[in-house]
PDB file of N, CA and C in Angstrom:
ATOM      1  N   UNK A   1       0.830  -1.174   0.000  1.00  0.00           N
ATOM      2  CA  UNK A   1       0.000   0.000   0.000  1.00  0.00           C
ATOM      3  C   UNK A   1       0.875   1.236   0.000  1.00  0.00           C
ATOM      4  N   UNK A   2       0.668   2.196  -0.930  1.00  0.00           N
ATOM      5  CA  UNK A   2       1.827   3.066  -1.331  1.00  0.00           C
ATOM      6  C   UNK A   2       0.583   4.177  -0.076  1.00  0.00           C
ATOM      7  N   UNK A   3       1.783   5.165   0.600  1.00  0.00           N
ATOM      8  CA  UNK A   3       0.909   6.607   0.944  1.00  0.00           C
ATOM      9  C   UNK A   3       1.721   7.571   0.935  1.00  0.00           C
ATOM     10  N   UNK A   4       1.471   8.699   1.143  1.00  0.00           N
ATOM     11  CA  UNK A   4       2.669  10.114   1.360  1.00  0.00           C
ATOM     12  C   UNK A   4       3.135  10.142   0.351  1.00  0.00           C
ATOM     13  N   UNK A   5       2.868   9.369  -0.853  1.00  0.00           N
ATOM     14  CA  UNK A   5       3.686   9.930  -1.952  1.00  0.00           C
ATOM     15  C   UNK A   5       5.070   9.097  -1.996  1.00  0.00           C
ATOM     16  N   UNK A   6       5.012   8.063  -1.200  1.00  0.00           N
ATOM     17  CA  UNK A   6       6.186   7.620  -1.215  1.00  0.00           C
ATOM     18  C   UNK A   6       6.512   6.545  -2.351  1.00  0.00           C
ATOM     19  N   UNK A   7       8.432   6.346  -2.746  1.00  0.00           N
ATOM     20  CA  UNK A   7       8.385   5.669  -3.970  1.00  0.00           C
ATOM     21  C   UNK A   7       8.118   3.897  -3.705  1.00  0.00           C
ATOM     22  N   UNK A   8       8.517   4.045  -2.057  1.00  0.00           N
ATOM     23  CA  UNK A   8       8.176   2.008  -1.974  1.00  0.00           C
ATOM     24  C   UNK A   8       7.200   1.990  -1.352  1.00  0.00           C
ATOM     25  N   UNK A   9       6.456   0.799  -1.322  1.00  0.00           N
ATOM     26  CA  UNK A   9       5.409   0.682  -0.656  1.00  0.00           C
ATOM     27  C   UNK A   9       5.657   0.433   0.610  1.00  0.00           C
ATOM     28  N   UNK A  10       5.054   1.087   1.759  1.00  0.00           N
ATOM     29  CA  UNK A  10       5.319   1.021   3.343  1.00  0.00           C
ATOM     30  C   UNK A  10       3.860  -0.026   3.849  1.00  0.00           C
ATOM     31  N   UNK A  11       4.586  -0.601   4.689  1.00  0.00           N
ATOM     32  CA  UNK A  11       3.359  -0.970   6.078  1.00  0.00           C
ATOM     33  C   UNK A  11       3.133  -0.742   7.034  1.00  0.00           C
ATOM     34  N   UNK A  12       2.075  -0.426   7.224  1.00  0.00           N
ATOM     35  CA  UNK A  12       1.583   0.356   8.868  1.00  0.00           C
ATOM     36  C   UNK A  12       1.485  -0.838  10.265  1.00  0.00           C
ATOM     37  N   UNK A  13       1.867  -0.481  11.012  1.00  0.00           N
ATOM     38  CA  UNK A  13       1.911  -1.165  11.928  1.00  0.00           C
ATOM     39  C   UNK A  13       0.657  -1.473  12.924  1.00  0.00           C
ATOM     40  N   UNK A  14      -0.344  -2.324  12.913  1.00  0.00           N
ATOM     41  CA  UNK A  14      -1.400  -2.541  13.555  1.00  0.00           C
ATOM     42  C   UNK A  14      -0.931  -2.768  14.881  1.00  0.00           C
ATOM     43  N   UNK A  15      -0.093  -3.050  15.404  1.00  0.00           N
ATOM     44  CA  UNK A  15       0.476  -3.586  16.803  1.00  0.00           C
ATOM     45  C   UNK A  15       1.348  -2.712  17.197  1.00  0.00           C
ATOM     46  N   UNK A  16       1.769  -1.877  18.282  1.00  0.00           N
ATOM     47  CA  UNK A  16       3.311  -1.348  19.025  1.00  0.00           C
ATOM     48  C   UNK A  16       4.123  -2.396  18.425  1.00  0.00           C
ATOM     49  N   UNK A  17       5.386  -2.607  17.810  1.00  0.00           N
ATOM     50  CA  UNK A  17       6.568  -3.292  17.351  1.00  0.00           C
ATOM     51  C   UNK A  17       7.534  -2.593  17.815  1.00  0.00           C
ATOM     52  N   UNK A  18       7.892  -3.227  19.046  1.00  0.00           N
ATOM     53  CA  UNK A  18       9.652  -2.670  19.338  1.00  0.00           C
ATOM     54  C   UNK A  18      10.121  -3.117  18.668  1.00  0.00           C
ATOM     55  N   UNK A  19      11.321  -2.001  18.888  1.00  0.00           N
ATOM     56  CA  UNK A  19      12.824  -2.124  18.146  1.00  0.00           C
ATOM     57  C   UNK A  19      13.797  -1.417  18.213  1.00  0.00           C
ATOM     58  N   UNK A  20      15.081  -1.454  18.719  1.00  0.00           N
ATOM     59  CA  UNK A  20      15.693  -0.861  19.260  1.00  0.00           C
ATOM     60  C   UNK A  20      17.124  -0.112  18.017  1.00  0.00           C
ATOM     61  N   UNK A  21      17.277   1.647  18.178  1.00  0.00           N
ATOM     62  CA  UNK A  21      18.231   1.540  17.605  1.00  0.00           C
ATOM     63  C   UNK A  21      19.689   1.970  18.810  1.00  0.00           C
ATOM     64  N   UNK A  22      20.606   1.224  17.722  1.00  0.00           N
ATOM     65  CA  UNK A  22      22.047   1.446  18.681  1.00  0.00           C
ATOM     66  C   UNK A  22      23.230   1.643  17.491  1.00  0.00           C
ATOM     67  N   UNK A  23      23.606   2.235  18.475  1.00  0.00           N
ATOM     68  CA  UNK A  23      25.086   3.180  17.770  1.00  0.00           C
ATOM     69  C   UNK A  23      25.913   2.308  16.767  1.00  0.00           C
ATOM     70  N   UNK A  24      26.647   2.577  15.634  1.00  0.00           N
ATOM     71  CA  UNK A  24      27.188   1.899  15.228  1.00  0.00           C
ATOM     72  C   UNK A  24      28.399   1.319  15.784  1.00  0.00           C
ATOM     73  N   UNK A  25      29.031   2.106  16.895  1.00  0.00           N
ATOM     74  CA  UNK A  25      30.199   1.771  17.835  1.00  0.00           C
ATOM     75  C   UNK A  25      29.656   1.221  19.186  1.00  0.00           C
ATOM     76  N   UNK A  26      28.386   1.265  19.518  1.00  0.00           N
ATOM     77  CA  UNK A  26      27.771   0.196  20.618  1.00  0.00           C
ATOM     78  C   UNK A  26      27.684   1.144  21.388  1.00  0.00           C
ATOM     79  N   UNK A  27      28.068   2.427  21.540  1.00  0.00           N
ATOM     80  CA  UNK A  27      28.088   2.971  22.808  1.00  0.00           C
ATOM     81  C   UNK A  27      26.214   3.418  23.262  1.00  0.00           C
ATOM     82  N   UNK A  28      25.386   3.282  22.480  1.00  0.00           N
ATOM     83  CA  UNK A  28      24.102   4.173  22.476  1.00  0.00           C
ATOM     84  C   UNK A  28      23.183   3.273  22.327  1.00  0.00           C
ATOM     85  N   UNK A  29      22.504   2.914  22.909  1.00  0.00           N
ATOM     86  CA  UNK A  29      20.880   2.551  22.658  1.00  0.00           C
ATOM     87  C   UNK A  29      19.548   3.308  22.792  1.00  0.00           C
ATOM     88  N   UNK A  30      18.382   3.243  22.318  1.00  0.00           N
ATOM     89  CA  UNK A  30      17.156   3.609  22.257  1.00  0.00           C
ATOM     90  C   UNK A  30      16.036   2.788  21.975  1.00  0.00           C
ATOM     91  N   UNK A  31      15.288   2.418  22.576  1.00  0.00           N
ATOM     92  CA  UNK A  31      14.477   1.698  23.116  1.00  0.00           C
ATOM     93  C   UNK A  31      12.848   2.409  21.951  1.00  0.00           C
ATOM     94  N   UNK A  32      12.334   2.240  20.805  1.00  0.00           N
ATOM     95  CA  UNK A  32      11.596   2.619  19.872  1.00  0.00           C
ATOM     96  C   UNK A  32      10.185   1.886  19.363  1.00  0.00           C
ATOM     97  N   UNK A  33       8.998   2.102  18.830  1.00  0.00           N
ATOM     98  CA  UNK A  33       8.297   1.444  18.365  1.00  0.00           C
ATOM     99  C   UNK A  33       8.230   1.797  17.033  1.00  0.00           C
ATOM    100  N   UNK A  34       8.374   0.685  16.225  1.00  0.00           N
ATOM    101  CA  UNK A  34       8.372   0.959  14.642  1.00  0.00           C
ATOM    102  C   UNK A  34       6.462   1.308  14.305  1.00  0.00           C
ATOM    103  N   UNK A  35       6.484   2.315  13.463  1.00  0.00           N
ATOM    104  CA  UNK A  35       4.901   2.535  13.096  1.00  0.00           C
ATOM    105  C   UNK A  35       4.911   2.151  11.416  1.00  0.00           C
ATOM    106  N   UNK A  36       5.738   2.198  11.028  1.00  0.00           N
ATOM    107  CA  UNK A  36       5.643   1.958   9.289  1.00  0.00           C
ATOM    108  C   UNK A  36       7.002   1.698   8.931  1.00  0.00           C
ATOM    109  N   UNK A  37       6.970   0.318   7.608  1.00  0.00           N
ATOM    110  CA  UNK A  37       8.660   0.348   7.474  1.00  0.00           C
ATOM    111  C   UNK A  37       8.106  -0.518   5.926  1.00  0.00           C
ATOM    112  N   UNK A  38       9.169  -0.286   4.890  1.00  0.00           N
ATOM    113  CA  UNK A  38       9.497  -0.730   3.566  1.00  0.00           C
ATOM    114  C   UNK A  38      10.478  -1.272   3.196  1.00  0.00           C
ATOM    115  N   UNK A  39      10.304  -1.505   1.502  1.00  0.00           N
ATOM    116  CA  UNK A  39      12.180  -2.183   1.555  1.00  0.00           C
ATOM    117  C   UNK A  39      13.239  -0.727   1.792  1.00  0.00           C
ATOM    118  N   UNK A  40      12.636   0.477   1.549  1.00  0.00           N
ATOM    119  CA  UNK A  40      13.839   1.289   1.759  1.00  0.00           C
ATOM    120  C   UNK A  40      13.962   1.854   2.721  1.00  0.00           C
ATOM    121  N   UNK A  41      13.179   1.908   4.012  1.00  0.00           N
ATOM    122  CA  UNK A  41      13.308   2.697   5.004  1.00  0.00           C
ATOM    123  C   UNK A  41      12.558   2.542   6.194  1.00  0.00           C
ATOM    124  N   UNK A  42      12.223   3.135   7.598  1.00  0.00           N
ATOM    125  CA  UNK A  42      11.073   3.076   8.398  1.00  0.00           C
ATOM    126  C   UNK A  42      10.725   4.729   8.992  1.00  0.00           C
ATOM    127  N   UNK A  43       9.991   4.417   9.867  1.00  0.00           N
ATOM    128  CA  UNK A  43       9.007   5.390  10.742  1.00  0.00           C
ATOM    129  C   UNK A  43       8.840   5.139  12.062  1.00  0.00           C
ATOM    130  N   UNK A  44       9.742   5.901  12.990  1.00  0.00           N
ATOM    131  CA  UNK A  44       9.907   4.969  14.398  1.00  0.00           C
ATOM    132  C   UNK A  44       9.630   6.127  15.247  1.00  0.00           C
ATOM    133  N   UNK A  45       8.962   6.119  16.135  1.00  0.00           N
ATOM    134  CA  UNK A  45       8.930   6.364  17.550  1.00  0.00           C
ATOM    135  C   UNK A  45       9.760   6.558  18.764  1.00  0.00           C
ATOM    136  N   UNK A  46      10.457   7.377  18.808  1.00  0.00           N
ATOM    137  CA  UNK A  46      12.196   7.064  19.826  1.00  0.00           C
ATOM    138  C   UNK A  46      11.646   7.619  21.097  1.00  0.00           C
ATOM    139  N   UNK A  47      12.118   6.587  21.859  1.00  0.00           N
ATOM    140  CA  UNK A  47      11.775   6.962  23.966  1.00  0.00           C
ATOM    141  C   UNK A  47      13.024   7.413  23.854  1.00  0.00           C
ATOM    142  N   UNK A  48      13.365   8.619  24.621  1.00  0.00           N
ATOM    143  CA  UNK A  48      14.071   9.046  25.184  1.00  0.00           C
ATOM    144  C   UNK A  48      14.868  10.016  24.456  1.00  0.00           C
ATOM    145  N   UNK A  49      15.965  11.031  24.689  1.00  0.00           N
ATOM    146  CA  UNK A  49      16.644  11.617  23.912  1.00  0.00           C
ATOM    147  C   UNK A  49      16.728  11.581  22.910  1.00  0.00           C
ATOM    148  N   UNK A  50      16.821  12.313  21.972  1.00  0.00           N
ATOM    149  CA  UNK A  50      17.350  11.893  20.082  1.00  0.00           C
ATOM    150  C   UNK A  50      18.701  12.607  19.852  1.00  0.00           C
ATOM    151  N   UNK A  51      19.354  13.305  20.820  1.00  0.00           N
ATOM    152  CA  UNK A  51      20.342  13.819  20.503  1.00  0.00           C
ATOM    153  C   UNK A  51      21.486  12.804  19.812  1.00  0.00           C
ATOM    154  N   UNK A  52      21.560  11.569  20.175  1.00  0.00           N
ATOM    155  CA  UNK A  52      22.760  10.294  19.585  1.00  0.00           C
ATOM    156  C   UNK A  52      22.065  10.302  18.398  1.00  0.00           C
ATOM    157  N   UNK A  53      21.247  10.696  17.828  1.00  0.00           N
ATOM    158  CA  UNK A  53      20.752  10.270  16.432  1.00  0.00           C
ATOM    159  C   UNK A  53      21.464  11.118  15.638  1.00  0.00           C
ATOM    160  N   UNK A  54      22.194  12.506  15.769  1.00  0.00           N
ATOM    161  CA  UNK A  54      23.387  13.082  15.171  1.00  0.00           C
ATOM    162  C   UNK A  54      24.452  12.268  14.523  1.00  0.00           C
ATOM    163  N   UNK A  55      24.681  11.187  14.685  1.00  0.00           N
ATOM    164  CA  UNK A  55      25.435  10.773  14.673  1.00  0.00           C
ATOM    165  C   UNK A  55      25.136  10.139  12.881  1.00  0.00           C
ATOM    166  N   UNK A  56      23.702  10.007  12.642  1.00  0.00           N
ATOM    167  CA  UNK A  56      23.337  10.061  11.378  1.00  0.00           C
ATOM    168  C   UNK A  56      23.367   8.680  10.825  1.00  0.00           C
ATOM    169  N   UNK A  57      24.547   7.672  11.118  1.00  0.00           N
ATOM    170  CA  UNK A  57      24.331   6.351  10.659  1.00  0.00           C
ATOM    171  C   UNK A  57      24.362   5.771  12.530  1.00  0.00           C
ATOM    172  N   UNK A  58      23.600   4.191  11.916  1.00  0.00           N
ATOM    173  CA  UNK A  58      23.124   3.854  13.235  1.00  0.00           C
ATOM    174  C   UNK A  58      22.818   2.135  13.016  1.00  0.00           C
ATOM    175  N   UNK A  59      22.013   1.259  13.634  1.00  0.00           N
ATOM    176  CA  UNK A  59      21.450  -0.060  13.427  1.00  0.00           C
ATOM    177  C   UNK A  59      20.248   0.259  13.920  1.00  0.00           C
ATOM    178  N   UNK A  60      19.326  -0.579  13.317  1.00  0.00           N
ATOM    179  CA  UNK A  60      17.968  -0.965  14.289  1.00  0.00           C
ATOM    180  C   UNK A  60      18.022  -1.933  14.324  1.00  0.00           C
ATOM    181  N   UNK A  61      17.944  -2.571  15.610  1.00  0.00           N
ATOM    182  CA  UNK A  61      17.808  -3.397  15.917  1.00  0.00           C
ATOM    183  C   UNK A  61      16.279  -4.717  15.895  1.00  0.00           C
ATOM    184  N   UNK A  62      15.966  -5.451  15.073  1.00  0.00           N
ATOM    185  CA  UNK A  62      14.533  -5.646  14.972  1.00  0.00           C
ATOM    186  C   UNK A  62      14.208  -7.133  16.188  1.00  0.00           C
ATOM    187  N   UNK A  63      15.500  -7.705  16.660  1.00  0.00           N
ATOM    188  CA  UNK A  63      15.416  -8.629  17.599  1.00  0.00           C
ATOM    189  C   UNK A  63      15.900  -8.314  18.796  1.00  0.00           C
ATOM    190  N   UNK A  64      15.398  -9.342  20.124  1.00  0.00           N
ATOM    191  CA  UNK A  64      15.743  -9.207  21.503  1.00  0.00           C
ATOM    192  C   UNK A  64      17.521  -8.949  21.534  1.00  0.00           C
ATOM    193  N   UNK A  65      17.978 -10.294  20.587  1.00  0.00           N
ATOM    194  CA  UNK A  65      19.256 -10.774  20.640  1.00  0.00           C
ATOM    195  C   UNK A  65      20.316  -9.956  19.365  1.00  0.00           C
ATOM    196  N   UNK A  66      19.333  -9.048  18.652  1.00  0.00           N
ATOM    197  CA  UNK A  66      20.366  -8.090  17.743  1.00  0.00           C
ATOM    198  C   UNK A  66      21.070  -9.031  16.803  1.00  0.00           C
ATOM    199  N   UNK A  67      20.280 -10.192  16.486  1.00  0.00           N
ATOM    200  CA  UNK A  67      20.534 -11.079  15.225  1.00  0.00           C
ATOM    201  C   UNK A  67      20.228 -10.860  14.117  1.00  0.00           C
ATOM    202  N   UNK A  68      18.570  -9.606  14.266  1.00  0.00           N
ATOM    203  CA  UNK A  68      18.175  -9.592  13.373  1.00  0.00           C
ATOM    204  C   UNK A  68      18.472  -7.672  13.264  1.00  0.00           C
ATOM    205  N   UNK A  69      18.759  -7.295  12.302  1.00  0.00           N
ATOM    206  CA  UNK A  69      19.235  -5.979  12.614  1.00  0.00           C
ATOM    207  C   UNK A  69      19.069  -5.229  10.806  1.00  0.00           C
ATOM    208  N   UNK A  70      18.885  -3.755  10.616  1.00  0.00           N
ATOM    209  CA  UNK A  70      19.209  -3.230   9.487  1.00  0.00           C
ATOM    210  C   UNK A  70      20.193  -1.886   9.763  1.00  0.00           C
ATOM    211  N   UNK A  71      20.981  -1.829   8.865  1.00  0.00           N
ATOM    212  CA  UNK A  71      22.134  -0.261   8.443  1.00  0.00           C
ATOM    213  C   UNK A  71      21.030   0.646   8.446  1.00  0.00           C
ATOM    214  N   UNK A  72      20.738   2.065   9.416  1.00  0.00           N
ATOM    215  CA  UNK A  72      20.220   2.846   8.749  1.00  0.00           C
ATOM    216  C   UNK A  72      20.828   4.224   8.920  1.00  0.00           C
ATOM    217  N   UNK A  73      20.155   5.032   8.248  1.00  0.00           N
ATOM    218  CA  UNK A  73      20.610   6.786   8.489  1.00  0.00           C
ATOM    219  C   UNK A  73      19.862   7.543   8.518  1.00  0.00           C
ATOM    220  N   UNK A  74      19.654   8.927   9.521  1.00  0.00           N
ATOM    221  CA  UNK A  74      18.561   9.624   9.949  1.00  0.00           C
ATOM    222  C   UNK A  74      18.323  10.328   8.592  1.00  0.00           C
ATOM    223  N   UNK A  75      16.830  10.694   8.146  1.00  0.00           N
ATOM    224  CA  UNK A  75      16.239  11.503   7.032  1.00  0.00           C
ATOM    225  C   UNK A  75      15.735  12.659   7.871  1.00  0.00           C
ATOM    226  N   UNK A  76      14.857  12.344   8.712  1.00  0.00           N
ATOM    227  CA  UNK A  76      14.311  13.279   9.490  1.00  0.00           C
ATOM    228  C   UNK A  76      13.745  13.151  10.892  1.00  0.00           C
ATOM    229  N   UNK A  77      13.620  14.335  11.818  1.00  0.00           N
ATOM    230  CA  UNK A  77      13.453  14.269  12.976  1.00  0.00           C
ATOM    231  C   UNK A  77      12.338  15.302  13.345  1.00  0.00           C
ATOM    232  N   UNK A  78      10.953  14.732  14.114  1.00  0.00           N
ATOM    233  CA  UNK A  78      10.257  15.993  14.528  1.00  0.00           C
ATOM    234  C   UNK A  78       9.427  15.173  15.255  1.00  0.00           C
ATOM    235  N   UNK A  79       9.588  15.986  16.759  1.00  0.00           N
ATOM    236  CA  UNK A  79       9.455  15.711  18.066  1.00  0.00           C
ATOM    237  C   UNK A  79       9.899  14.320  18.241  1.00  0.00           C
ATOM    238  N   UNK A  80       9.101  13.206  18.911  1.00  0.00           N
ATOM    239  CA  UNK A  80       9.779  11.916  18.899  1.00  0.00           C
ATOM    240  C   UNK A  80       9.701  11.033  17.903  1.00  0.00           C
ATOM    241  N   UNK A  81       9.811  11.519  16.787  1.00  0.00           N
ATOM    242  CA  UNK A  81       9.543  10.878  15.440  1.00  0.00           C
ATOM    243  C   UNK A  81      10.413  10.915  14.393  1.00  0.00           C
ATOM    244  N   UNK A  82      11.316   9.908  13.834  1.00  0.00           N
ATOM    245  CA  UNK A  82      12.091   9.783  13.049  1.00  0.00           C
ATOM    246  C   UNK A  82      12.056   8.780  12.224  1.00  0.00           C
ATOM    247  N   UNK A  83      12.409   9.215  11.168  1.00  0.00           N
ATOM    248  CA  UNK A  83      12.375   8.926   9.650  1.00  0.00           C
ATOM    249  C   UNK A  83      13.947   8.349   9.570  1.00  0.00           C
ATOM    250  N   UNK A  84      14.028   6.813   8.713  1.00  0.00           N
ATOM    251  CA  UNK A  84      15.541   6.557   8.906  1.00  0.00           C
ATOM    252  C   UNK A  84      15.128   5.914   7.389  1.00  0.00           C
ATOM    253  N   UNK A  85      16.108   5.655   6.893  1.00  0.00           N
ATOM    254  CA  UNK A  85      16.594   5.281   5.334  1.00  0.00           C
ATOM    255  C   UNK A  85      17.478   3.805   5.628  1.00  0.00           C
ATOM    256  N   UNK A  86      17.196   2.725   5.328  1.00  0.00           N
ATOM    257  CA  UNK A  86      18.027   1.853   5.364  1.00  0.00           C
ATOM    258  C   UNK A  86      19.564   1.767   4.353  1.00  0.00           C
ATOM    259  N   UNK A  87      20.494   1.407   4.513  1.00  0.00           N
ATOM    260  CA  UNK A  87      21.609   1.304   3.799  1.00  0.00           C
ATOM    261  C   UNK A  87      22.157   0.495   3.338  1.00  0.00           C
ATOM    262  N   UNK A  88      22.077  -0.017   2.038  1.00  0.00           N
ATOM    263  CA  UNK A  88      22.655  -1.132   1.935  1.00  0.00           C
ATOM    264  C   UNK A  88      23.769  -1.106   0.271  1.00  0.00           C
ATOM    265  N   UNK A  89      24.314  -1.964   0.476  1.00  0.00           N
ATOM    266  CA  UNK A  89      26.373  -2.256  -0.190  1.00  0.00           C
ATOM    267  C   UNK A  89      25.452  -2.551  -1.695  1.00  0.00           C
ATOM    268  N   UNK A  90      25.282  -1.621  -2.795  1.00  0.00           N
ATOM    269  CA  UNK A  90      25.021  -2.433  -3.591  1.00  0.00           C
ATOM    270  C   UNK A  90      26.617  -2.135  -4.635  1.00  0.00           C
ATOM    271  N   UNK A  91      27.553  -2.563  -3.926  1.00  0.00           N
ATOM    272  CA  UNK A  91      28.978  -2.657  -4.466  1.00  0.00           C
ATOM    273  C   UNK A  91      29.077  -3.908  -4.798  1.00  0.00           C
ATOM    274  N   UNK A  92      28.797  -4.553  -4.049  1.00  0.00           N
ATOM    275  CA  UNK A  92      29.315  -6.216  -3.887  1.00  0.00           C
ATOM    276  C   UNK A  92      28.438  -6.491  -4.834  1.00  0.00           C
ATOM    277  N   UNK A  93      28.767  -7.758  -5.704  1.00  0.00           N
ATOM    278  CA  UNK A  93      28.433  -8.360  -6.875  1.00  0.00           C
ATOM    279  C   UNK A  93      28.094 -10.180  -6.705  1.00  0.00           C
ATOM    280  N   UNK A  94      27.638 -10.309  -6.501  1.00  0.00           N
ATOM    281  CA  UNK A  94      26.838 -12.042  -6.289  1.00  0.00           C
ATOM    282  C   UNK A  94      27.997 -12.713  -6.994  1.00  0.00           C
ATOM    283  N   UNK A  95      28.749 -13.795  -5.975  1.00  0.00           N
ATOM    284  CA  UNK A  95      29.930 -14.290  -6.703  1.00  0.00           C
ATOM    285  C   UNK A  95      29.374 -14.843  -8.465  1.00  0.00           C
ATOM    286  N   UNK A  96      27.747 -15.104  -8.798  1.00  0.00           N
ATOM    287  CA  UNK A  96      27.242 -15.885  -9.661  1.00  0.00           C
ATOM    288  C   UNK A  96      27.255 -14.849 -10.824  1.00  0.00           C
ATOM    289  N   UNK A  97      27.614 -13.299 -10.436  1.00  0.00           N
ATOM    290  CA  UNK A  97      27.593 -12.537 -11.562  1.00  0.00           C
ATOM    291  C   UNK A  97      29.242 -12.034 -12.547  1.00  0.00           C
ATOM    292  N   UNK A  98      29.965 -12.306 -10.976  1.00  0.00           N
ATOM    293  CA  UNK A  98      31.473 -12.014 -11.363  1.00  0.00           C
ATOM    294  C   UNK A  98      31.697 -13.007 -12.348  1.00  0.00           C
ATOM    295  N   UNK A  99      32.597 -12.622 -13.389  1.00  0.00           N
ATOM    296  CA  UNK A  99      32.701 -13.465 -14.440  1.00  0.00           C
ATOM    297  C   UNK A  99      34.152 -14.612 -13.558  1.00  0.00           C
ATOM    298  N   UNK A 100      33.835 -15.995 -14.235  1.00  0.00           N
ATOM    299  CA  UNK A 100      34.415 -17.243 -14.187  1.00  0.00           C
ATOM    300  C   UNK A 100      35.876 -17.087 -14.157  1.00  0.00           C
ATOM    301  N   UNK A 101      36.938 -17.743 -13.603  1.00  0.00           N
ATOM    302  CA  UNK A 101      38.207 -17.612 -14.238  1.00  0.00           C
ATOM    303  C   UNK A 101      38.367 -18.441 -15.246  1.00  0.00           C
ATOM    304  N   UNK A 102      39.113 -18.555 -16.211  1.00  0.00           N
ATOM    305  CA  UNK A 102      38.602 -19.503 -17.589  1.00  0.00           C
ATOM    306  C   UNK A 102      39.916 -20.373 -17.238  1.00  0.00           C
ATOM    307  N   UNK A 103      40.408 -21.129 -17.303  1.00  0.00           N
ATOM    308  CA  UNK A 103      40.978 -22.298 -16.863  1.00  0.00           C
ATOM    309  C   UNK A 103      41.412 -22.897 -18.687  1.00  0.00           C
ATOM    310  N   UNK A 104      42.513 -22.470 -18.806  1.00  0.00           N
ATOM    311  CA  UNK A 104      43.187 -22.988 -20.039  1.00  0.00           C
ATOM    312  C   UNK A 104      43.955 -24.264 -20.090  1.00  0.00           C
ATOM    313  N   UNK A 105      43.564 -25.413 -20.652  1.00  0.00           N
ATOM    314  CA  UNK A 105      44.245 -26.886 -20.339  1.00  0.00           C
ATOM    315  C   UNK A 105      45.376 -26.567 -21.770  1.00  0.00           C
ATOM    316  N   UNK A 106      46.324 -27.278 -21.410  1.00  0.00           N
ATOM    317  CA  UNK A 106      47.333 -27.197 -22.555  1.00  0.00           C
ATOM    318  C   UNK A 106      47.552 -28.781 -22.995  1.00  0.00           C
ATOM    319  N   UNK A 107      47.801 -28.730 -24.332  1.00  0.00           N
ATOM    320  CA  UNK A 107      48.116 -30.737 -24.356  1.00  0.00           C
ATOM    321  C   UNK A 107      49.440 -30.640 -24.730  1.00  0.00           C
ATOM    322  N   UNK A 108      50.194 -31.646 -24.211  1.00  0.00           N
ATOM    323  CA  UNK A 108      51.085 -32.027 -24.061  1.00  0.00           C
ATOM    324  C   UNK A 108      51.611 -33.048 -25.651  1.00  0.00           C
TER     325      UNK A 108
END
């Protein structure tokens, strides 16, 4: 369900969904409820301070145990409400796309 004009489609959150974001160097946590999230980004709810959100790149955390986690970076901030952009490497190339080494047999 596309809204706001946005280019991916987001989902709204029928339930409170914690989720925690923390610093990329570990020093910071925030304790959050996600309200809407897509493949490119979310809409979170932050308890407590937002001043560590300066810091601009960050994790959210989407599990107890921080197994399950996304790269993100602040878009926007107003009152306890922030807008984060997920980040992701599209450098790296699927070993299945890098071309083969070609393996030349010689006869003897």
């Amino acid at each position: 369900m596309k809204f706001d004009g946005r280019k991916a489609s987001r989902v709204k959150m029928d339930h409170k969904q914690p989720v925690n974001l923390m610093g990329s160097d570990g020093t910071w946590r925030r304790s959050c409820v996600l309200l809407d999230v897509s493949q490119t980004g979310a809409k979170l709810e932050v308890e407590g301070t937002l001043d560590v959100l300066q810091a601009k790149e960050f994790f959210m955390l989407l599990s107890s145990t921080g197994l399950a986690y996304r790269r993100c970076e602040l878009v926007w901030i107003d009152g306890t409400m922030a807008g984060v952009h997920f980040i992701t490497d599209n450098k790296r190339k699927p070993a299945s796309a890098q071309p083969a080494a070609q393996n030349s047999t010689q006869s003897k």
